[in-house]
C-alpha atoms as a PDB file:
ATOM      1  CA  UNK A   1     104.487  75.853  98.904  1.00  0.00           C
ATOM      2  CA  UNK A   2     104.768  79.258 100.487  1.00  0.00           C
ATOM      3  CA  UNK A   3     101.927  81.625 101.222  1.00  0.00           C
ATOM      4  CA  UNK A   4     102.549  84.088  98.340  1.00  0.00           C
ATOM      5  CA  UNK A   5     102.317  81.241  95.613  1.00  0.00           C
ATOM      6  CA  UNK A   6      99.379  79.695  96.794  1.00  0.00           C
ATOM      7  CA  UNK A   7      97.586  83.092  97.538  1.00  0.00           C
ATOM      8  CA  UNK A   8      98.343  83.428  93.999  1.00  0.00           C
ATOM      9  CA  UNK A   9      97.410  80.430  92.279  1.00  0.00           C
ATOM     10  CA  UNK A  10      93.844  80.874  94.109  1.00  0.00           C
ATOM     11  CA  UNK A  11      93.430  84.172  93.291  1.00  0.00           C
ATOM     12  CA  UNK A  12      94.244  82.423  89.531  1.00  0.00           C
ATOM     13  CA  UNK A  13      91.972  79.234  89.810  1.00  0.00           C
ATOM     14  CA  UNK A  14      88.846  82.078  91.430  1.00  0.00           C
ATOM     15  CA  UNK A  15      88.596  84.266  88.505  1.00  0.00           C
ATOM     16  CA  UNK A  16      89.048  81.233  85.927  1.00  0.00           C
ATOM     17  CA  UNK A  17      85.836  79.802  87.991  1.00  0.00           C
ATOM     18  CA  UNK A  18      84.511  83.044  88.105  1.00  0.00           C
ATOM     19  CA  UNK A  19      85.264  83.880  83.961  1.00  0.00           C
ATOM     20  CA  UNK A  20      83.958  80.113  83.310  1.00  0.00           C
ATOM     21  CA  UNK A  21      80.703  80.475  85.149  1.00  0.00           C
ATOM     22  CA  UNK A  22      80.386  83.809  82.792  1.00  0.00           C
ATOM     23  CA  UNK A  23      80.755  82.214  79.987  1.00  0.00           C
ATOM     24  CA  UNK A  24      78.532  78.843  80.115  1.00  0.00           C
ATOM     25  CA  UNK A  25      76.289  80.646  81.892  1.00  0.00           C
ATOM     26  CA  UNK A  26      75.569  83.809  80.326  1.00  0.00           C
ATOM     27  CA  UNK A  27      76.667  83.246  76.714  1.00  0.00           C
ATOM     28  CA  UNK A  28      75.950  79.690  76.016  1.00  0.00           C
ATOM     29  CA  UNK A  29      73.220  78.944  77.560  1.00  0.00           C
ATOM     30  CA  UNK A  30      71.231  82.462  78.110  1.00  0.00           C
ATOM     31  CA  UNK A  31      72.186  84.866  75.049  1.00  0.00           C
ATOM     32  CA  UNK A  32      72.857  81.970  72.170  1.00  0.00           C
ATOM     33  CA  UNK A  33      69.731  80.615  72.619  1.00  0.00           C
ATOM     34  CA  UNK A  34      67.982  83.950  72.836  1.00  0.00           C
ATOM     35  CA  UNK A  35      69.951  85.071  69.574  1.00  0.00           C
ATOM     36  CA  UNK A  36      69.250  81.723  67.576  1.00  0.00           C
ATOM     37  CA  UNK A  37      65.664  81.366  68.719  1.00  0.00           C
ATOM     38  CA  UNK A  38      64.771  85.298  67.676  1.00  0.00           C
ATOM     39  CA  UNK A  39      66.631  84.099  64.434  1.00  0.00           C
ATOM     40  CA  UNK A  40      64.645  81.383  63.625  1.00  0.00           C
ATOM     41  CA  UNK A  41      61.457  83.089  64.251  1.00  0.00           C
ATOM     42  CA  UNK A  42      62.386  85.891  61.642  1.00  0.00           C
ATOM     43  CA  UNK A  43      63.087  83.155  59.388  1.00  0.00           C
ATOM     44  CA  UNK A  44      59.728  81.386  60.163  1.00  0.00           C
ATOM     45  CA  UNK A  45      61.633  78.480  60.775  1.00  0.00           C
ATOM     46  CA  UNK A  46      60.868  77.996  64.815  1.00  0.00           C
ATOM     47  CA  UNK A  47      60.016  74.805  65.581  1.00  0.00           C
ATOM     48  CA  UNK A  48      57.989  73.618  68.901  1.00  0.00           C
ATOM     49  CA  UNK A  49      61.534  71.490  70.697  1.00  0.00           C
ATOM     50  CA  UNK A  50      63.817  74.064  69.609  1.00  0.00           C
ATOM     51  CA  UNK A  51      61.835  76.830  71.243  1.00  0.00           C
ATOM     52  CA  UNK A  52      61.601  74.754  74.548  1.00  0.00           C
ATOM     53  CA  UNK A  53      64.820  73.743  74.482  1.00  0.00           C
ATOM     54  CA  UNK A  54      65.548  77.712  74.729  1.00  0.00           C
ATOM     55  CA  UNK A  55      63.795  77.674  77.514  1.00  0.00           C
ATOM     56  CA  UNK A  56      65.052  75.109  79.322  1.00  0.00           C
ATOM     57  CA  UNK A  57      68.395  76.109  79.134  1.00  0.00           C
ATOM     58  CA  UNK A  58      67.292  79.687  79.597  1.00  0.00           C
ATOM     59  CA  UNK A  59      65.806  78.773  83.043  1.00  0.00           C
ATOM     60  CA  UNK A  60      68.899  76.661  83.782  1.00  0.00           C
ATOM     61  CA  UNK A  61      71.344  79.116  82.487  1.00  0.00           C
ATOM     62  CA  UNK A  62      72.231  80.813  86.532  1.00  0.00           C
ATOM     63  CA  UNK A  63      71.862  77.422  88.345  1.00  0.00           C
ATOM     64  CA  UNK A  64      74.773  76.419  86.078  1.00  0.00           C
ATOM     65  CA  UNK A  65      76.656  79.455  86.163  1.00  0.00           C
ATOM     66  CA  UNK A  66      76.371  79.332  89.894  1.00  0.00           C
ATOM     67  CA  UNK A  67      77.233  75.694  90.452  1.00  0.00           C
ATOM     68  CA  UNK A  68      80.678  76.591  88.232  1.00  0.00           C
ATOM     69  CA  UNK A  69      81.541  79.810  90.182  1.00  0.00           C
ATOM     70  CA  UNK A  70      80.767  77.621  93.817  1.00  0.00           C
ATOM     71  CA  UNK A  71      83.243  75.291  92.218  1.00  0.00           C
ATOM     72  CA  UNK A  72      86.326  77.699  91.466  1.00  0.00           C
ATOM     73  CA  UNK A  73      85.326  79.199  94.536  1.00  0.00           C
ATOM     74  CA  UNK A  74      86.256  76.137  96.896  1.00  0.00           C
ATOM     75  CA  UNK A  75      89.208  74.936  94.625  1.00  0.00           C
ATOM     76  CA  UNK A  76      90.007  78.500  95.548  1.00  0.00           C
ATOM     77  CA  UNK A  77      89.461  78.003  99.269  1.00  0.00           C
ATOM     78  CA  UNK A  78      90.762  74.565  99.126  1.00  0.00           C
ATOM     79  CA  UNK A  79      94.363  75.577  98.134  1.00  0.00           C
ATOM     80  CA  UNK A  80      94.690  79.097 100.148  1.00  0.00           C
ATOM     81  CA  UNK A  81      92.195  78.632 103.662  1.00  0.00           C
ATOM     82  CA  UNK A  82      93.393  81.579 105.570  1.00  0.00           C
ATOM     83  CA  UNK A  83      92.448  79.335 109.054  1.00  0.00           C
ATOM     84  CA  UNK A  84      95.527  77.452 107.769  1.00  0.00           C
ATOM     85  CA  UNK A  85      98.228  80.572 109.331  1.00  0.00           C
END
């Protein structure tokens, strides 16, 4: 492959891992949560595991947004590694 398409398709496969990471991290397991756990409180129908299951995935939510965007990030270096030239 030459340098220009595989400079490319890592710039590609970085911001998918990086857009990813965003997405399980922030939205499904930080703000869902938040917004279905505030829900079911003004409901009154907040149970005891739902509210630590919030949690948990609240506390997990960056580990597992970081351990995506790590993951892009060396399929990224993987496929373009400058040392290579």
């Amino acid at each position: 492959m030459s340098r220009n398409i595989r400079m490319a398709l890592s710039v590609a496969i970085y911001i998918l891992g990086l857009i990813v990471s965003v997405y399980i991290g922030g939205w499904v397991l930080l703000l869902k949560p938040v917004k279905e756990t505030i829900a079911a409180f003004a409901l009154g129908t907040l149970t005891l595991p739902q509210l630590l299951i919030s949690a948990v995935k609240c506390i997990s939510s960056m580990t597992v947004s970081g351990l995506i965007w790590c993951i892009g990030y060396i399929a990224s270096n993987h496929i373009f590694d400058s040392r290579d030239e």
